[in-house]
Protein backbone atom coordinates (compact mmCIF):
# COMPACT_ATOMS: atom_id res chain seq x y z
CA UNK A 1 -35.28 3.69 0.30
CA UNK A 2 -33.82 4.97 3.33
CA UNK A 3 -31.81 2.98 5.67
CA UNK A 4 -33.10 2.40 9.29
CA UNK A 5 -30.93 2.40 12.48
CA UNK A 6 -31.13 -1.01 12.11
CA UNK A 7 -30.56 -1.70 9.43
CA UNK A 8 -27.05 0.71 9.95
CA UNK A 9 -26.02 -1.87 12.91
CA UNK A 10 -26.13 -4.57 10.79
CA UNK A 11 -24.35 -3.02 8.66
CA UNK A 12 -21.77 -1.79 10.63
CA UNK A 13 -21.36 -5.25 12.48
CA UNK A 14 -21.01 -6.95 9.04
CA UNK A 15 -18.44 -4.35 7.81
CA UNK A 16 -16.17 -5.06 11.87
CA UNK A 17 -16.91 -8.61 11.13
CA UNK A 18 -15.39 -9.30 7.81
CA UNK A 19 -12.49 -7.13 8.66
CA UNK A 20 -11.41 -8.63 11.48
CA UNK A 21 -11.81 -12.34 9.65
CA UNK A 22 -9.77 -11.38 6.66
CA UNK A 23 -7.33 -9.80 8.67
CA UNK A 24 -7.35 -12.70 11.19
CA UNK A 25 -6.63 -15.15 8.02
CA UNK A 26 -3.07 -13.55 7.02
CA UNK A 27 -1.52 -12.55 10.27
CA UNK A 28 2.37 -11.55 10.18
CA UNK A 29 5.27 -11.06 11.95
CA UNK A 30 7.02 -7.83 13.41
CA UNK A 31 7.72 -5.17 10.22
CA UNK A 32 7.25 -8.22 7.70
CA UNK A 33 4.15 -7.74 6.89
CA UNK A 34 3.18 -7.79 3.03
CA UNK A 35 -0.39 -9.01 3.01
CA UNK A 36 -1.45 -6.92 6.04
CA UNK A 37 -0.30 -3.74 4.45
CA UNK A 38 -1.89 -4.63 1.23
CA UNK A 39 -5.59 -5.48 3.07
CA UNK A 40 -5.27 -2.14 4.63
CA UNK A 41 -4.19 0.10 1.51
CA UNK A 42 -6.56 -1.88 -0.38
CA UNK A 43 -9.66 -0.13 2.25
CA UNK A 44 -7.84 2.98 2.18
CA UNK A 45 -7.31 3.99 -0.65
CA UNK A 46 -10.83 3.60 -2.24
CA UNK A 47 -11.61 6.49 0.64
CA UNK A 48 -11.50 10.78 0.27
CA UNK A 49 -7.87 10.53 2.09
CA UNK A 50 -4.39 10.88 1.62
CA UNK A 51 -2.91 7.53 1.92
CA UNK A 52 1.00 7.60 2.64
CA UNK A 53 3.66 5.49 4.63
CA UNK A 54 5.20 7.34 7.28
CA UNK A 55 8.02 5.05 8.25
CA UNK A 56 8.43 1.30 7.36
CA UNK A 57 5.66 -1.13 7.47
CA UNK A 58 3.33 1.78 8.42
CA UNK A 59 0.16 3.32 6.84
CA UNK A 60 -1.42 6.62 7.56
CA UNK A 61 -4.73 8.03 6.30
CA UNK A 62 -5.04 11.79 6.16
CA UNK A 63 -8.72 13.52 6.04
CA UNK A 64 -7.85 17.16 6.04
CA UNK A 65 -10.56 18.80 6.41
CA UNK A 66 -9.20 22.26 6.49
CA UNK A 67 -9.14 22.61 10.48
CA UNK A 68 -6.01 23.90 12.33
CA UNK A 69 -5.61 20.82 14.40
CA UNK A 70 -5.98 17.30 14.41
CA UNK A 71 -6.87 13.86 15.95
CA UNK A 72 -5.23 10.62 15.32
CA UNK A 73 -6.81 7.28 15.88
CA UNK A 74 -3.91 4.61 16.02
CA UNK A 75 -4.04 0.67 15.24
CA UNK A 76 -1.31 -2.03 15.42
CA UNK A 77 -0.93 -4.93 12.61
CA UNK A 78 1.46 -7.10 13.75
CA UNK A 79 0.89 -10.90 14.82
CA UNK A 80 2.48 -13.34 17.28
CA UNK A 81 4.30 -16.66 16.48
CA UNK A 82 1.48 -18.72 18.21
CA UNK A 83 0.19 -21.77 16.50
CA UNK A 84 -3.68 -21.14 16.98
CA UNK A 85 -6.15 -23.81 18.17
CA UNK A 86 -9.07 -22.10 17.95
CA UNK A 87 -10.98 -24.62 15.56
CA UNK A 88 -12.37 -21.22 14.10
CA UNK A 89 -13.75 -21.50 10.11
CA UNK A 90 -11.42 -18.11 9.44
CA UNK A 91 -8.53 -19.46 11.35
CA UNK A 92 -4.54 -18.34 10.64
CA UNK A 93 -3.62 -19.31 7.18
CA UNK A 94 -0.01 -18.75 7.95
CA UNK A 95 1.45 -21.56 9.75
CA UNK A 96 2.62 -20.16 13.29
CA UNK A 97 1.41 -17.31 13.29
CA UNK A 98 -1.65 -15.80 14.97
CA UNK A 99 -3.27 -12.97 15.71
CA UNK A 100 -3.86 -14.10 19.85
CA UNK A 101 -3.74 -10.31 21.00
CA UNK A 102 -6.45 -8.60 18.94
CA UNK A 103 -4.57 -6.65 16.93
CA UNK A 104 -7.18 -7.72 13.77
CA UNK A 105 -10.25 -6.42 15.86
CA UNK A 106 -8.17 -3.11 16.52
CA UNK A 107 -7.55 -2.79 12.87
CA UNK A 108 -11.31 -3.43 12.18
CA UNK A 109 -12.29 -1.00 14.48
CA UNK A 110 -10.12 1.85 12.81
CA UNK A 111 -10.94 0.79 9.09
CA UNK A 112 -14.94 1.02 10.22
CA UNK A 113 -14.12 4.28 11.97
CA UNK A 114 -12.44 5.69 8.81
CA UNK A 115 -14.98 4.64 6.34
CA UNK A 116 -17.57 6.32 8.66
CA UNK A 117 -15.51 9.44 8.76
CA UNK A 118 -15.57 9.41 4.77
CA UNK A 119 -19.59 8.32 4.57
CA UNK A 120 -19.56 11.34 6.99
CA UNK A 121 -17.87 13.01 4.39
CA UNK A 122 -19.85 12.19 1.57
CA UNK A 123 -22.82 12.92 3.34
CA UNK A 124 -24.44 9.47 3.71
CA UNK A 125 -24.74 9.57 7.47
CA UNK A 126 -28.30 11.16 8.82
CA UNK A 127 -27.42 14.05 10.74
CA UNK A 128 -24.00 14.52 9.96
CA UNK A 129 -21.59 16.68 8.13
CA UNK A 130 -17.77 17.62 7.63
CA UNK A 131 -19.38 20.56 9.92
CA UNK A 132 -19.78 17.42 13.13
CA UNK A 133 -15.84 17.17 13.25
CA UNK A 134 -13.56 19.82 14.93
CA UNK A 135 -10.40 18.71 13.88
CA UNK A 136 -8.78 17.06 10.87
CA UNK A 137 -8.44 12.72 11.37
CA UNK A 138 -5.20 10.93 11.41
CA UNK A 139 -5.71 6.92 11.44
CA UNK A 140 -2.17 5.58 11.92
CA UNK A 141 -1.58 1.82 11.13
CA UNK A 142 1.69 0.61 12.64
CA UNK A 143 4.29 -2.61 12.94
CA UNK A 144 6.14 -4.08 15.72
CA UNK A 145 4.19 -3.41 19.20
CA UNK A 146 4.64 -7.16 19.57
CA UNK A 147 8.63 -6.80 19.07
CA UNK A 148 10.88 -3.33 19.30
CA UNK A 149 8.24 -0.67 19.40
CA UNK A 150 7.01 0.58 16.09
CA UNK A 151 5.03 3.38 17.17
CA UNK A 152 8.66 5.27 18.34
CA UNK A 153 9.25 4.82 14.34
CA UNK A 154 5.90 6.73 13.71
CA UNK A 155 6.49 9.72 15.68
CA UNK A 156 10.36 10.42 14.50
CA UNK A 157 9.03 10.17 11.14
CA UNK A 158 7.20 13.60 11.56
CA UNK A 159 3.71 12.65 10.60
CA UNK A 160 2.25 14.65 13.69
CA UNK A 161 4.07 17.88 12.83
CA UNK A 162 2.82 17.77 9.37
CA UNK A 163 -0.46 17.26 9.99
CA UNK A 164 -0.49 19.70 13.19
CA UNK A 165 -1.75 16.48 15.58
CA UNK A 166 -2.86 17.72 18.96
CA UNK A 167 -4.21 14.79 20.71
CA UNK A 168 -3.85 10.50 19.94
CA UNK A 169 -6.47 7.78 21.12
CA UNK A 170 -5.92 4.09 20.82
CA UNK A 171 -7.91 0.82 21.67
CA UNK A 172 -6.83 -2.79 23.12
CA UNK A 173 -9.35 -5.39 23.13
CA UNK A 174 -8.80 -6.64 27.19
CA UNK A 175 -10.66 -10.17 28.36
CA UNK A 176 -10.97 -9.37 31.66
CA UNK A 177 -13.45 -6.80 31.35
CA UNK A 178 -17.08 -7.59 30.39
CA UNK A 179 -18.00 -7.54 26.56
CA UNK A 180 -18.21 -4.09 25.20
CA UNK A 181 -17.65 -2.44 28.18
CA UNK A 182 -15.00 0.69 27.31
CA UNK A 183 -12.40 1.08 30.96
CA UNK A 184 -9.50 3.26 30.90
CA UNK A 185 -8.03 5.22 33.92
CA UNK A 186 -6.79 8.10 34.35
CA UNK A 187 -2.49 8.68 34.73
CA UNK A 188 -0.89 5.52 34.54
CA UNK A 189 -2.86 2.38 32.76
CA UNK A 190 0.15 -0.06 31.94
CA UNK A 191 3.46 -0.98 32.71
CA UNK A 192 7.15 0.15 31.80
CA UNK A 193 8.82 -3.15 30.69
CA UNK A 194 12.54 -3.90 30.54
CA UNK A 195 13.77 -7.53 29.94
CA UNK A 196 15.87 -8.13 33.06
CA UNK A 197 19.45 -10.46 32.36
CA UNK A 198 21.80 -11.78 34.71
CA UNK A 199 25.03 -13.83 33.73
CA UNK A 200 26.95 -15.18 36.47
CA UNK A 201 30.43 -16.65 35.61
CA UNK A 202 32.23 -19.22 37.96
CA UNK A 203 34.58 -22.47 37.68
CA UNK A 204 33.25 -25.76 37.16
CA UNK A 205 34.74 -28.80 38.88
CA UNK A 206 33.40 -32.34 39.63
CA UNK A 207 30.54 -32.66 42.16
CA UNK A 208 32.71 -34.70 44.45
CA UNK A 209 35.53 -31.76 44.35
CA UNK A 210 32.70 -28.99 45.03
CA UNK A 211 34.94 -26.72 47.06
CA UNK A 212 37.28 -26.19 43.35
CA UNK A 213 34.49 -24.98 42.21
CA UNK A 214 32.44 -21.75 41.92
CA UNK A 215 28.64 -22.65 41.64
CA UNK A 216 26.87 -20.21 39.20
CA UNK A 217 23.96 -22.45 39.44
CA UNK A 218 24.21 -21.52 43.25
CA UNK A 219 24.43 -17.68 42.96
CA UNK A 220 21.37 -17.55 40.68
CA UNK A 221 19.82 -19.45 42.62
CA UNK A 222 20.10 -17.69 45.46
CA UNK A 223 19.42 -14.44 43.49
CA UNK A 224 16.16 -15.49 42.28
CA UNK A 225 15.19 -16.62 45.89
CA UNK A 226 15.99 -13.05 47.38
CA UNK A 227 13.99 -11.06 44.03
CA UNK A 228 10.55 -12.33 45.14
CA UNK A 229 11.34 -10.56 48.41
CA UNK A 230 13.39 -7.84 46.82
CA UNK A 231 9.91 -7.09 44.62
CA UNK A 232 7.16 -8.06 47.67
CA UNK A 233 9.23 -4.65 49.63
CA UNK A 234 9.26 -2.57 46.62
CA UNK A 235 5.65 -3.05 45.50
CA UNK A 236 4.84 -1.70 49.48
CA UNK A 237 5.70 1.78 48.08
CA UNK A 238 4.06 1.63 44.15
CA UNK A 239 3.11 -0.96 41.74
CA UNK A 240 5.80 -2.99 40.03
CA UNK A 241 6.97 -6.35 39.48
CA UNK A 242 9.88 -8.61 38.83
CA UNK A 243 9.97 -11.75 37.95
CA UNK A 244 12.07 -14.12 36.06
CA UNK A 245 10.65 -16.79 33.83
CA UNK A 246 13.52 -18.81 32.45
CA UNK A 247 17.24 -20.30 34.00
CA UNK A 248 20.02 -22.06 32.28
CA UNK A 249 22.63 -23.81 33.61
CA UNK A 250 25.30 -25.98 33.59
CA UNK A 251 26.29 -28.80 31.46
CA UNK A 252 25.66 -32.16 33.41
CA UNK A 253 24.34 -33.47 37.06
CA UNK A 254 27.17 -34.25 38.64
CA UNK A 255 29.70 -31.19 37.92
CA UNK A 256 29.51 -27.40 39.51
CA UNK A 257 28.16 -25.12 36.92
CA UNK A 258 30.72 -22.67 35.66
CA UNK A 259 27.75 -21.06 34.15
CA UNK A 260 24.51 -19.82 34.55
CA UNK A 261 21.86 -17.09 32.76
CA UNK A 262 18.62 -15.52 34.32
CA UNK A 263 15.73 -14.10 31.87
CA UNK A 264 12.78 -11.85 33.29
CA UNK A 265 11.04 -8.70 33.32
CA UNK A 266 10.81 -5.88 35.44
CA UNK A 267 7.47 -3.55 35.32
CA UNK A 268 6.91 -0.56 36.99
CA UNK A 269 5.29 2.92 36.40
CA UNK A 270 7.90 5.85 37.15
CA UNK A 271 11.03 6.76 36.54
CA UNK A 272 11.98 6.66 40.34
CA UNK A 273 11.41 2.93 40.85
CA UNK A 274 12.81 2.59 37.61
CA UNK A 275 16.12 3.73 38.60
CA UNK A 276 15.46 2.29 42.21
CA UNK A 277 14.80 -1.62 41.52
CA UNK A 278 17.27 -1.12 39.01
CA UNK A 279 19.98 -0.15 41.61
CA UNK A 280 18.53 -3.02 43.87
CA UNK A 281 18.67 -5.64 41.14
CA UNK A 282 22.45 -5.04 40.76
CA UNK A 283 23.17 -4.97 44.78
CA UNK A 284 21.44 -8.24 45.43
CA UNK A 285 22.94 -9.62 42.22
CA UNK A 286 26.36 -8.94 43.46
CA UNK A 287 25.86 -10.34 47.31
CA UNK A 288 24.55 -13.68 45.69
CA UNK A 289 27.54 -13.26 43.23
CA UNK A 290 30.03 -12.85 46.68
CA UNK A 291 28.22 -15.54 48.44
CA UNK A 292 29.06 -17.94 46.01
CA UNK A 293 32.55 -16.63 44.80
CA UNK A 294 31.39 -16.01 41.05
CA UNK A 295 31.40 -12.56 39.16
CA UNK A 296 27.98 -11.86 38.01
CA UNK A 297 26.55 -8.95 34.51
CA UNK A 298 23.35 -7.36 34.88
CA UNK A 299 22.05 -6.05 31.83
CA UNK A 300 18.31 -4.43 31.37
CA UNK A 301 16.80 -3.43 28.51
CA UNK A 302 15.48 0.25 27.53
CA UNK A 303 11.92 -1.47 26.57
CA UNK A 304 8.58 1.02 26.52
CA UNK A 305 8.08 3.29 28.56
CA UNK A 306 4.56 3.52 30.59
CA UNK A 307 1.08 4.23 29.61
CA UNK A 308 0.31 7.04 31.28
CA UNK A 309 -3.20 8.78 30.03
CA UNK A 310 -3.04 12.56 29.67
CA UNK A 311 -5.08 13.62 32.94
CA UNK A 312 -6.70 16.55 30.99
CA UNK A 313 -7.45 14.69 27.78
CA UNK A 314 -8.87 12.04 30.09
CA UNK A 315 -11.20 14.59 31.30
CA UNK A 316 -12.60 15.33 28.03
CA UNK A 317 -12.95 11.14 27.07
CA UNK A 318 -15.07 11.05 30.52
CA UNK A 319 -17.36 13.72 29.23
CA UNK A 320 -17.18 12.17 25.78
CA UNK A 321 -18.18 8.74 27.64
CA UNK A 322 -20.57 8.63 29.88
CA UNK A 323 -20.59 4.68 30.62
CA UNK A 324 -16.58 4.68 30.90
CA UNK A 325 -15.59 2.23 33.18
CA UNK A 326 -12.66 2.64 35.28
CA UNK A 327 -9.81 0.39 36.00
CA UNK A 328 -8.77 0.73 39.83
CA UNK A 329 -5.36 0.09 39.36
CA UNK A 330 -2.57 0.22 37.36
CA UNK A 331 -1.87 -3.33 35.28
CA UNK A 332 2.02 -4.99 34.73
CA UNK A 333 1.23 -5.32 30.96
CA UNK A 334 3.14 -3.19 28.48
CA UNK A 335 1.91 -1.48 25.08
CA UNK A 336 4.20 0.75 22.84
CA UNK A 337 1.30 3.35 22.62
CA UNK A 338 3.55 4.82 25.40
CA UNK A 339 5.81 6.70 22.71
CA UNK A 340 2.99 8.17 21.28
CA UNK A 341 1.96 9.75 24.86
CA UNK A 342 5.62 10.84 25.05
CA UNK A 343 5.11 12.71 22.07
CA UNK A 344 1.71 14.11 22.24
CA UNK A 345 -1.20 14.24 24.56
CA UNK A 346 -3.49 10.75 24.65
CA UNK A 347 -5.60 8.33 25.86
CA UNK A 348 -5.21 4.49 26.19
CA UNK A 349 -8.31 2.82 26.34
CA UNK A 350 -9.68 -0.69 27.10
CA UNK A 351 -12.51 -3.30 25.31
CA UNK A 352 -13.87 -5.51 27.51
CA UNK A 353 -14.37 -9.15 25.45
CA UNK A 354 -15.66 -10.98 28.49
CA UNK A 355 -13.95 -13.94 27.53
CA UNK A 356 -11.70 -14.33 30.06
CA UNK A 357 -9.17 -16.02 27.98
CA UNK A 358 -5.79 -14.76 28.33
CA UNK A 359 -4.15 -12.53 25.44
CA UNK A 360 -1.22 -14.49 23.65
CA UNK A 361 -3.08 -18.23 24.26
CA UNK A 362 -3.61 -20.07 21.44
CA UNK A 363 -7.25 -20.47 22.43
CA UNK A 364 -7.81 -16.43 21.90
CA UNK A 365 -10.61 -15.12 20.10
CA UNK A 366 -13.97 -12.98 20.77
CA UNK A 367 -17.38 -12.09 20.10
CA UNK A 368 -16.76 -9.32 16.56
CA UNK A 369 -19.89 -7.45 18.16
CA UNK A 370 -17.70 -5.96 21.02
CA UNK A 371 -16.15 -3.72 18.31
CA UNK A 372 -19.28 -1.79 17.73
CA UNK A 373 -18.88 -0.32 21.19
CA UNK A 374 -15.24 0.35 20.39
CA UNK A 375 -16.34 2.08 17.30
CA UNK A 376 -18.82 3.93 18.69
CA UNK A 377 -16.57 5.10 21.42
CA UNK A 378 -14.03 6.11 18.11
CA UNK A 379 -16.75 8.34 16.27
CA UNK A 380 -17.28 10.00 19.61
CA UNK A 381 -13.97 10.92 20.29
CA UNK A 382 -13.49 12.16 16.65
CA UNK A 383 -16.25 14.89 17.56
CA UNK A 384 -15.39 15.58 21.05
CA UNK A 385 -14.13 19.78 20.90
């Protein structure tokens, strides 16, 4: 009995669907992440690849199919320590810990793609062969894009050099976008992110005896003040952002604070207004600091570096996908698929959920048949010359 085309959807959707509710059972933390690892080996391995561990928490499945060059396809596994509310019947079974940012749908995706690639293989797909793929397949499974950047662990451990990788592609599921719609754009898509820390030190004294004092409290607050107009003139020239989400300081009402910490982010998408807000950061620090006769650190983090799509590569996604949306501008998230673009040509692309609920909330989930279009997009890509 042969299988009809529909029948193959419902297959397909069945397959992305009880993927991504397994996976959305057992979600983990960071590099700690036994079960995941074992769900994922467990699809794996019953597959015509070479199934190895690149670096720590990673998985990577190999289909060499004698070619000179290859393709990876790249999913992340880790979780976030958000208590879900989602009421859903294949909620977290880990107490806070959820998978709020779709990392279980991109996993689904890439476990669909490769057991397509090996039906391919095998020769179950109508129309198909080893012959319909130009390169050899990579699917790279990695930790920590939540945390301290796990795909810059993948690429020092050398598993593009060994398998000769040419070119990387890589999903997020994105609620802003209508379901199933596939939007990318061309040069930068996302965000450099560096966590942004301030310390001021001054002396504390008793309300009533304010002028003994140096008020901490006073220079940050001053500091934060000036930032939103510090980052309103930068963003006139190119699209960044700072911001700073949390301040402590002091110890009670009625004494000066001797003490006081800043915690935010700054985004941007060069190197240039890297280097320039950082510069600008310190300088208004440092007047606040004077104004208030208190010393004052500044400390930013390395963090990821941008998403920037390979503008040639891009080209050859565009042909690939003819309904590719495009995002007009650049967004102020960050995503550590950035190393992998710093290592080898790629292209970061986006799957609409049409949710509209943020990433990260509690609340997050989506519709599994969005993935097909994600998939589809995947066993496009992986014939694309």
């Amino acid at each position: 009995m042969t299988m009809t085309n529909q029948d193959a959807d419902r297959s397909t959707l069945n397959e992305l669907t009880r993927y991504r509710r397994d996976l959305h059972r057992i979600p983990e933390l960071d590099d700690d992440l036994p079960q995941t690892l074992a769900y994922v080996r467990g699809v794996l391995e019953g597959l015509s690849c070479e199934v190895s561990t690149p670096c720590h928490s990673a998985l990577a499945a190999y289909f060499d199919l004698g070619r000179a060059h290859t393709v990876a396809i790249r999913s992340d596994m880790d979780a976030l320590p958000v208590t879900e509310a989602t009421g859903l019947p294949f909620a977290s079974g880990h107490a806070g810990c959820m998978h709020a940012c779709g990392h279980d749908g991109h996993m689904a995706m890439t476990l669909a793609a490769a057991t397509w690639v090996d039906r391919v293989i095998a020769g179950a797909v109508p129309g198909m062969s080893v012959a319909s793929f130009p390169r050899n397949i990579l699917f790279l499974f990695q930790p920590a894009e939540e945390t301290t950047g796990g795909a810059a662990r993948v690429c020092a451990s050398g598993i593009f050099e060994q398998t000769a990788t040419e070119r990387i592609f890589g999903f997020h599921l994105w609620p802003d976008l209508p379901a199933g719609e596939v939007a990318s754009r061309p040069g930068a898509l996302l965000a450099r992110s560096s966590e942004t820390t301030l310390a001021f030190h001054g002396r504390s004294s008793h309300i009533a005896k304010w002028r003994e004092g140096r008020d901490a409290l006073g220079a940050a607050a001053r500091f934060v003040v000036g930032s939103k107009w510090l980052s309103r003139r930068l963003e006139q020239d190119e699209p960044m952002a700072l911001r700073f989400g949390k301040l402590e300081a002091g110890t009670v009402r009625n004494a000066v604070a001797a003490e006081a910490r800043l915690e935010g982010s700054l985004r941007v998408f060069s190197e240039e207004m890297f280097n320039r807000a950082r510069r600008e950061v310190r300088d208004l620090a440092q007047t606040a600091a004077d104004e208030e006769g208190v010393t004052v650190e500044v400390n930013f983090s390395e963090g990821y570096p941008p998403v920037v799509n390979n503008e040639e590569l891009y080209k050859v996604v565009e042909r690939t996908l003819p309904g590719l949306g495009r995002i007009p501008e650049p967004l102020l998230i960050a995503e550590d698929f950035a190393f992998y673009q710093q290592h080898l040509p790629g292209v970061f692309l986006l799957l609409g959920t049409g949710t509209g609920i943020p990433l990260h909330a509690d609340t997050f989930t989506f519709d599994e048949r969005v993935l097909t279009s994600g998939l589809a997009a995947y066993q496009r890509l992986l014939q694309a010359d």
